[in-house]
C-alpha atoms as a PDB file:
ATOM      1  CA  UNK A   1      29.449  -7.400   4.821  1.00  0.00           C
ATOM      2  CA  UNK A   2      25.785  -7.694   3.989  1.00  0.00           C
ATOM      3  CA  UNK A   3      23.652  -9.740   1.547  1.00  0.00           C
ATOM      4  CA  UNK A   4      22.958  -6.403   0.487  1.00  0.00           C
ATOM      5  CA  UNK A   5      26.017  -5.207  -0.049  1.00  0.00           C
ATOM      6  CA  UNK A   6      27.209  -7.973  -2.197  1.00  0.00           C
ATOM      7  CA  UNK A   7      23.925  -7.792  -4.245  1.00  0.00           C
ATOM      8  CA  UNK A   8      23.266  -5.077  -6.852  1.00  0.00           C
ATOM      9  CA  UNK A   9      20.047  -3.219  -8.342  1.00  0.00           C
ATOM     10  CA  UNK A  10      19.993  -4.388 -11.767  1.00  0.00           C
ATOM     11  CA  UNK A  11      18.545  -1.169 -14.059  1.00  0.00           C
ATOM     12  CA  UNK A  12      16.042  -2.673 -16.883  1.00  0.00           C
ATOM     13  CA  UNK A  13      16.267  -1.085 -20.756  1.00  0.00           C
ATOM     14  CA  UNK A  14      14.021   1.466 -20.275  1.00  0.00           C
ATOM     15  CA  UNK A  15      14.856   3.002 -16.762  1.00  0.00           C
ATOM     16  CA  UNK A  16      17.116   6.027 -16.134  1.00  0.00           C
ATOM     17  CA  UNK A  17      18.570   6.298 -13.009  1.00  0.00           C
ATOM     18  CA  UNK A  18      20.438   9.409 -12.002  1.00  0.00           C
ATOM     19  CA  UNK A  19      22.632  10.489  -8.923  1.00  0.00           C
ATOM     20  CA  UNK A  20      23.082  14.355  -8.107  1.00  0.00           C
ATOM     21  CA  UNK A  21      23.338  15.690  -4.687  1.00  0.00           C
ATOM     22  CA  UNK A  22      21.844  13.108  -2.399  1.00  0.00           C
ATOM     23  CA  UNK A  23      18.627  13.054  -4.438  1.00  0.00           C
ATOM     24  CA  UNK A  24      17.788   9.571  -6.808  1.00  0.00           C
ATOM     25  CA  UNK A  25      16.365  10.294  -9.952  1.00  0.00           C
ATOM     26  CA  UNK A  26      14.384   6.994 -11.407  1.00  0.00           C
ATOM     27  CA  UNK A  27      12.622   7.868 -14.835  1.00  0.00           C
ATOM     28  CA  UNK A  28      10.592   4.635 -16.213  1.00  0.00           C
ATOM     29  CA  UNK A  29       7.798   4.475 -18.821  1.00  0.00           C
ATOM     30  CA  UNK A  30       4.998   4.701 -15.903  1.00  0.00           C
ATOM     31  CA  UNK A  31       7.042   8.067 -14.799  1.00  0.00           C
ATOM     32  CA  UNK A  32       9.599   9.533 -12.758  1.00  0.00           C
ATOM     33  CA  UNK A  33      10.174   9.553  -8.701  1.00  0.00           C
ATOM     34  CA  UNK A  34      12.238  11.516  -6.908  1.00  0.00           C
ATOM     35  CA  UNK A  35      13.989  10.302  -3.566  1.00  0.00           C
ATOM     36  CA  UNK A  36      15.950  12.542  -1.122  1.00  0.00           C
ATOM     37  CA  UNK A  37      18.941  10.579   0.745  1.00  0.00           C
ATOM     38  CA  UNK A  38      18.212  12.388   4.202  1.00  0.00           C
ATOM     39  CA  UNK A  39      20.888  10.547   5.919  1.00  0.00           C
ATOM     40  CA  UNK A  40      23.732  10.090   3.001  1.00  0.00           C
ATOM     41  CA  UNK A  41      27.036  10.225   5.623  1.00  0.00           C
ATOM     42  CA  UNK A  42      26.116   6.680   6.318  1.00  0.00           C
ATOM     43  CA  UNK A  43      25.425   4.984   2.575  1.00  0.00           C
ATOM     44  CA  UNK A  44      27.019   5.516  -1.087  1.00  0.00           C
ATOM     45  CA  UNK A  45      25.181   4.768  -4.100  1.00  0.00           C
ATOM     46  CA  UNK A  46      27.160   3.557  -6.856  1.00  0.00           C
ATOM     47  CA  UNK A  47      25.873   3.483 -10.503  1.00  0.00           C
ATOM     48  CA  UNK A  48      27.973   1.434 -12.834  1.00  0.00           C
ATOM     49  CA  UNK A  49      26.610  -0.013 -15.965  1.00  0.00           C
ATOM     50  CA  UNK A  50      23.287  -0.387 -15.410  1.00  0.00           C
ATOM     51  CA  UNK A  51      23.391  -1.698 -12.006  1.00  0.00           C
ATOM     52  CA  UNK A  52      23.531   0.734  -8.625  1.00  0.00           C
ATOM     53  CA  UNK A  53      25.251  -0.736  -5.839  1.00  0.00           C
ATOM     54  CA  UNK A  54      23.847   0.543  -2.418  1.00  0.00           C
ATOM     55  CA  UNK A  55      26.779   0.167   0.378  1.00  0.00           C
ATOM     56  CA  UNK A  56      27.654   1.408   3.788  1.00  0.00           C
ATOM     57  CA  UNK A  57      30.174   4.177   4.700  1.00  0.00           C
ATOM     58  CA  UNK A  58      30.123   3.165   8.223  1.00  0.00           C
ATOM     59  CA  UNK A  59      30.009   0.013  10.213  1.00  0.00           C
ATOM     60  CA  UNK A  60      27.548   1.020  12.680  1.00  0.00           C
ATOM     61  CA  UNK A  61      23.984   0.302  13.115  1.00  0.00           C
ATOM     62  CA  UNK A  62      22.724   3.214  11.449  1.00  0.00           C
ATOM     63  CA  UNK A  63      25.175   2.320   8.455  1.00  0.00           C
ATOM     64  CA  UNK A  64      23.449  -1.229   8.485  1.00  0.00           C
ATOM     65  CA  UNK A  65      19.930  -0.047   8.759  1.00  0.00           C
ATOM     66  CA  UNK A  66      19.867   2.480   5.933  1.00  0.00           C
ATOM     67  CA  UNK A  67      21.431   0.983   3.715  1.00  0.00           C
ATOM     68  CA  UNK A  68      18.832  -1.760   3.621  1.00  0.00           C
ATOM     69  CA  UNK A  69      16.426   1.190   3.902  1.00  0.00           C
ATOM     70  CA  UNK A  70      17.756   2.986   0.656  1.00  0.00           C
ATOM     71  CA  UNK A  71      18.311  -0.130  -1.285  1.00  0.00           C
ATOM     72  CA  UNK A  72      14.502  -1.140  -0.660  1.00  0.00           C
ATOM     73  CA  UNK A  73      13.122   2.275  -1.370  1.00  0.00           C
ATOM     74  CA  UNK A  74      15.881   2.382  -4.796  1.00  0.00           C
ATOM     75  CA  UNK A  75      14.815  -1.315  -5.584  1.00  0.00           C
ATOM     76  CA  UNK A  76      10.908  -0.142  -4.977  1.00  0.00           C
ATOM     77  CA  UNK A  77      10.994   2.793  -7.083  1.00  0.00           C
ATOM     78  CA  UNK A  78      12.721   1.192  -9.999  1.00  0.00           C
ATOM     79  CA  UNK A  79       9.658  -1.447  -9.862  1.00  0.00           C
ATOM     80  CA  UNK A  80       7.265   1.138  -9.677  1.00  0.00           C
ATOM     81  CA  UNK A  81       8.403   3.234 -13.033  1.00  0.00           C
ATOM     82  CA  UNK A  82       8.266  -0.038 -15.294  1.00  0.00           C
ATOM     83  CA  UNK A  83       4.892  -2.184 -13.362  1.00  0.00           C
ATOM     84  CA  UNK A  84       3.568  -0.096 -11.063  1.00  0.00           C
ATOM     85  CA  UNK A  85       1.628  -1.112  -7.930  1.00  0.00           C
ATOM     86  CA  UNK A  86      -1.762  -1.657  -6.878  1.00  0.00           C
ATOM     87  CA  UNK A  87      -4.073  -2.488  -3.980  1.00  0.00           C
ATOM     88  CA  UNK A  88      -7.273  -4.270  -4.729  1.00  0.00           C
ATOM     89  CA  UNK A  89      -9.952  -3.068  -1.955  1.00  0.00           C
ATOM     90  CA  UNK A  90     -13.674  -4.923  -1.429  1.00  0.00           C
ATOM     91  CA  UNK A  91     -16.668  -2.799  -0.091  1.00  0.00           C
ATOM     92  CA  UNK A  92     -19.009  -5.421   1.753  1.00  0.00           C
ATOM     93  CA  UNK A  93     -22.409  -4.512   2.942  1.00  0.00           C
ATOM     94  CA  UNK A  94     -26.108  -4.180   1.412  1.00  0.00           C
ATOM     95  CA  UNK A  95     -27.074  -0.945  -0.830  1.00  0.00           C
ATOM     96  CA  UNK A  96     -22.544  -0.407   0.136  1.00  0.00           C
ATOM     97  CA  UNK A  97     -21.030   0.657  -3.291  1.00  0.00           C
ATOM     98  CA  UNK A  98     -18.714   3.164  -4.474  1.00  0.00           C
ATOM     99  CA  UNK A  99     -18.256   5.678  -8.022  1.00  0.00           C
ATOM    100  CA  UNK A 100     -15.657   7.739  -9.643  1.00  0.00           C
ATOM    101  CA  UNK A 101     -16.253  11.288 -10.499  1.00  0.00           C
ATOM    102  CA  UNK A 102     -13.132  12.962 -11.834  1.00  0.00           C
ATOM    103  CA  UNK A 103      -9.969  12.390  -9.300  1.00  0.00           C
ATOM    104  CA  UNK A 104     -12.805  11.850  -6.480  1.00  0.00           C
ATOM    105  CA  UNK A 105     -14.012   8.911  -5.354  1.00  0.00           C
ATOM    106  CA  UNK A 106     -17.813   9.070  -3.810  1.00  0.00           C
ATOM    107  CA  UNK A 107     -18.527   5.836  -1.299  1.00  0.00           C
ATOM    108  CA  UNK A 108     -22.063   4.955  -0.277  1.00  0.00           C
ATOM    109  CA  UNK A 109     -21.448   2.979   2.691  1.00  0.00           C
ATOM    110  CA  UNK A 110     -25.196   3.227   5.567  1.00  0.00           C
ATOM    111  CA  UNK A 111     -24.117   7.040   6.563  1.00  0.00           C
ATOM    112  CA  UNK A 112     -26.289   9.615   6.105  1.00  0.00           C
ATOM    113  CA  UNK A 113     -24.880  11.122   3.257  1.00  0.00           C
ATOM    114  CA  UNK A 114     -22.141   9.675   0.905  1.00  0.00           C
ATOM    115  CA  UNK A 115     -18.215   9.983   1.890  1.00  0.00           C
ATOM    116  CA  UNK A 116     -16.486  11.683  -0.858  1.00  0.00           C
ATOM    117  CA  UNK A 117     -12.602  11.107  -0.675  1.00  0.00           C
ATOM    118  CA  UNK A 118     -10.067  13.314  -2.872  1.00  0.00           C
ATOM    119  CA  UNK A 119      -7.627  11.016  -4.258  1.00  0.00           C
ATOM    120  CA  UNK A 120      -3.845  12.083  -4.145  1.00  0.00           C
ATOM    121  CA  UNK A 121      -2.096  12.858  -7.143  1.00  0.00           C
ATOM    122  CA  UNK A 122      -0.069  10.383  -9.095  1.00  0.00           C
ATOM    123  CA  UNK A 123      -3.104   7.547  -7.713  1.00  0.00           C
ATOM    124  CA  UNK A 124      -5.816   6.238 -10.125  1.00  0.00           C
ATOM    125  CA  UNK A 125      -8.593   4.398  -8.259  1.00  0.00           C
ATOM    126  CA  UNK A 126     -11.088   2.127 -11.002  1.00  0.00           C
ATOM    127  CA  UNK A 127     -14.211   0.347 -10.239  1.00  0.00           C
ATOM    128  CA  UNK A 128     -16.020  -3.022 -11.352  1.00  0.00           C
ATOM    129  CA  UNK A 129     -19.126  -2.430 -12.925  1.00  0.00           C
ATOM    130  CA  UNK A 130     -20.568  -3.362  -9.653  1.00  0.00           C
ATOM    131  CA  UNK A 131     -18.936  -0.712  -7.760  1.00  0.00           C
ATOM    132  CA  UNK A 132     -17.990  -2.983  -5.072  1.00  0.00           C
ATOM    133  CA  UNK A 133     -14.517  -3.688  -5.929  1.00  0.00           C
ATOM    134  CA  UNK A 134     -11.759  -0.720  -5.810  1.00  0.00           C
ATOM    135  CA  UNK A 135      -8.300  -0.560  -7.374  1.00  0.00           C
ATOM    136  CA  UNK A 136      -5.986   1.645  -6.126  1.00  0.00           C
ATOM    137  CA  UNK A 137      -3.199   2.233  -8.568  1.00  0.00           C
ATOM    138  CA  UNK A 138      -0.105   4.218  -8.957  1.00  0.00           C
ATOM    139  CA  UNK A 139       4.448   4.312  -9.557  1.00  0.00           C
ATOM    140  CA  UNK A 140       4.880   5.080  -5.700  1.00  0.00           C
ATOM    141  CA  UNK A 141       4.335   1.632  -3.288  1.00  0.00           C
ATOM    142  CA  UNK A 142       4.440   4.137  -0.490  1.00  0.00           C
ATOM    143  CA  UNK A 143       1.121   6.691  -1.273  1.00  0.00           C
ATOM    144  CA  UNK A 144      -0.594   3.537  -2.998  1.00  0.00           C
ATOM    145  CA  UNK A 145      -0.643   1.499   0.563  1.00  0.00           C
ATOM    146  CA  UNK A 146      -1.194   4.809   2.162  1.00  0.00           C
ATOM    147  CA  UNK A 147      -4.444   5.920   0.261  1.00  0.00           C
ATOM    148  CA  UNK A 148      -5.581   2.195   0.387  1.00  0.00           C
ATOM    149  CA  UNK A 149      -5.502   2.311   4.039  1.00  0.00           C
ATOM    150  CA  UNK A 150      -7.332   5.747   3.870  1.00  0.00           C
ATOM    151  CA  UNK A 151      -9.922   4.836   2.060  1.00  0.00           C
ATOM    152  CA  UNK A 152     -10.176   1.282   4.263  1.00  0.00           C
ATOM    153  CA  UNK A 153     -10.070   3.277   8.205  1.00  0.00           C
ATOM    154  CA  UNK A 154     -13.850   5.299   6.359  1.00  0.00           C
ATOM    155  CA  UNK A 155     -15.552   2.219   7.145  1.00  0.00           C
ATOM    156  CA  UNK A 156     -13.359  -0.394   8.537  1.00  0.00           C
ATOM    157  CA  UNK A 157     -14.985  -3.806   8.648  1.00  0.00           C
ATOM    158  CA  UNK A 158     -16.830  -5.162  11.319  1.00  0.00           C
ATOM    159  CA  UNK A 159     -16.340  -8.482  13.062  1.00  0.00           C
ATOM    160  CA  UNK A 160     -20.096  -9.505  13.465  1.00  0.00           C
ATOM    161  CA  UNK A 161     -21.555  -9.329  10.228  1.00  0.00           C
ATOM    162  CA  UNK A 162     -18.310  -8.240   8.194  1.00  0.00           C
ATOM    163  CA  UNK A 163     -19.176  -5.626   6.634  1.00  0.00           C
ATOM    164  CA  UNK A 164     -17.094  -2.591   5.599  1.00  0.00           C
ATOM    165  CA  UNK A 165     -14.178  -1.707   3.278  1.00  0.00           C
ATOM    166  CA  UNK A 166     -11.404  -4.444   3.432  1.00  0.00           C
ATOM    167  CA  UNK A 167      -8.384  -5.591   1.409  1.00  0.00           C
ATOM    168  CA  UNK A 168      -9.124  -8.425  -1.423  1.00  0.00           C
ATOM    169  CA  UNK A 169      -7.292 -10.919   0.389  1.00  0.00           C
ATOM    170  CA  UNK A 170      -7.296 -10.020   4.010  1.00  0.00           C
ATOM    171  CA  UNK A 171      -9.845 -12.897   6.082  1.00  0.00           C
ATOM    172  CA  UNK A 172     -11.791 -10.970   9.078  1.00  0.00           C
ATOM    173  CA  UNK A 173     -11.802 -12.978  11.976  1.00  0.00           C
ATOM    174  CA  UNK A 174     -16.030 -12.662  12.669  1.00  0.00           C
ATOM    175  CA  UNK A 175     -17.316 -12.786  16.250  1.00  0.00           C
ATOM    176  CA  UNK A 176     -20.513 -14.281  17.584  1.00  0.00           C
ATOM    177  CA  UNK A 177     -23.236 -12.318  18.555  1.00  0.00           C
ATOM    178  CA  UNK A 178     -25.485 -13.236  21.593  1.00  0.00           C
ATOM    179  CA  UNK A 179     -28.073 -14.856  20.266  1.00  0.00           C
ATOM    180  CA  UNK A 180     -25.083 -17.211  18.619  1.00  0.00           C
ATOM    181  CA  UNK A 181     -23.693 -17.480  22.218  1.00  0.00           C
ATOM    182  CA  UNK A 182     -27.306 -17.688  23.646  1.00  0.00           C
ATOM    183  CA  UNK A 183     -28.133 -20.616  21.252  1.00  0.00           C
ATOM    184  CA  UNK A 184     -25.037 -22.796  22.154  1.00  0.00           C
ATOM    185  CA  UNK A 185     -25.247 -22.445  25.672  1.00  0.00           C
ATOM    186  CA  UNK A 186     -28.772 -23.056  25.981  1.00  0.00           C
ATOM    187  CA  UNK A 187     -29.305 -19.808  26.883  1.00  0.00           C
ATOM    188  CA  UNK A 188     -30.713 -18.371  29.855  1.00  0.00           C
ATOM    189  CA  UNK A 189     -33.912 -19.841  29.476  1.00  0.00           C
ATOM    190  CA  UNK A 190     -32.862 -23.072  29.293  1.00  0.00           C
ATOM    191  CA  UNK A 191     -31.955 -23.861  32.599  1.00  0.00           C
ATOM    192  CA  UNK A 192     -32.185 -27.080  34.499  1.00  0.00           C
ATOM    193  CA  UNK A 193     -34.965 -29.040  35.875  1.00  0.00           C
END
């Protein structure tokens, strides 16, 4: 048997969790998600006293894979209703910047004209004064990484000067150009007498 197996979901005081029909009802104080057990011949979820146990109907390798699949997705969702997630995204470039206008979020970043991108329902994006930093919020871990990587693939960031959209903590590996190259070389110039 697995870790998982052996190891329950423990519900907090102000979730609901319900169980009808192969669909998983979690209801927190952020809000409610909904998630649709595709493949339920190979899992059962048990709910008993505020704990849901996630085990395998069959010994195979499907059994094994979604049940770690289901009790990830249970265990994310059940976060998600009482903190919530978020994804903290850094616009990096000279006269770059972004603004809110209703659930639209309008990023100046050197095109011609500025990007507007429609944000998803159920995601709230907020700004620093600045408009250089970007939060993407929301209940569901799943759209929040999606929309951050969205919004990140507009202008991803470049390796020679770095500039772009790119996550808060994520370190761009930068290239040299070829006047850095040139320079440390001795360049062509240079030669030998």
């Amino acid at each position: 048997m697995s870790k998982l197996a052996k190891k329950p979901i423990i519900i907090p005081e102000k979730v609901k969790l319900e169980i009808n029909n192969d669909i998983v009802k979690v209801t927190g104080p952020l809000g409610t998600l909904d998630l649709t057990l595709k493949n339920s011949n190979f899992v059962e979820i048990k709910l008993e006293d505020k704990k849901v146990l996630v085990t395998r109907t069959q010994e195979t390798r499907e059994g094994k894979m979604f049940q770690g699949l289901y009790y990830a997705m249970i265990r994310n969702m059940i976060k998600g209703v009482t903190e919530g997630y978020k994804k903290v995204l850094e616009i990096v470039g000279v006269g770059y910047q972004a603004q809110t206008q209703g659930n639209k979020l309008i990023l100046k970043l050197g095109f011609s004209h500025p990007v507007e991108f429609l944000l998803p329902k159920g995601i709230n994006a907020t700004l620093d004064p600045k408009g250089l930093e970007i939060t993407i919020s929301g209940i569901d871990k799943y759209l929040v990484g999606e929309t951050a990587a969205k919004i990140r693939k507009i202008k991803p960031p470049e390796p020679y000067k770095g500039t772009g959209i790119k996550y808060k903590d994520e370190h761009i590996i930068r290239k040299l150009g070829k006047a850095a190259i040139a320079g440390a070389t001795g360049g062509a110039a240079g030669g030998k007498k």
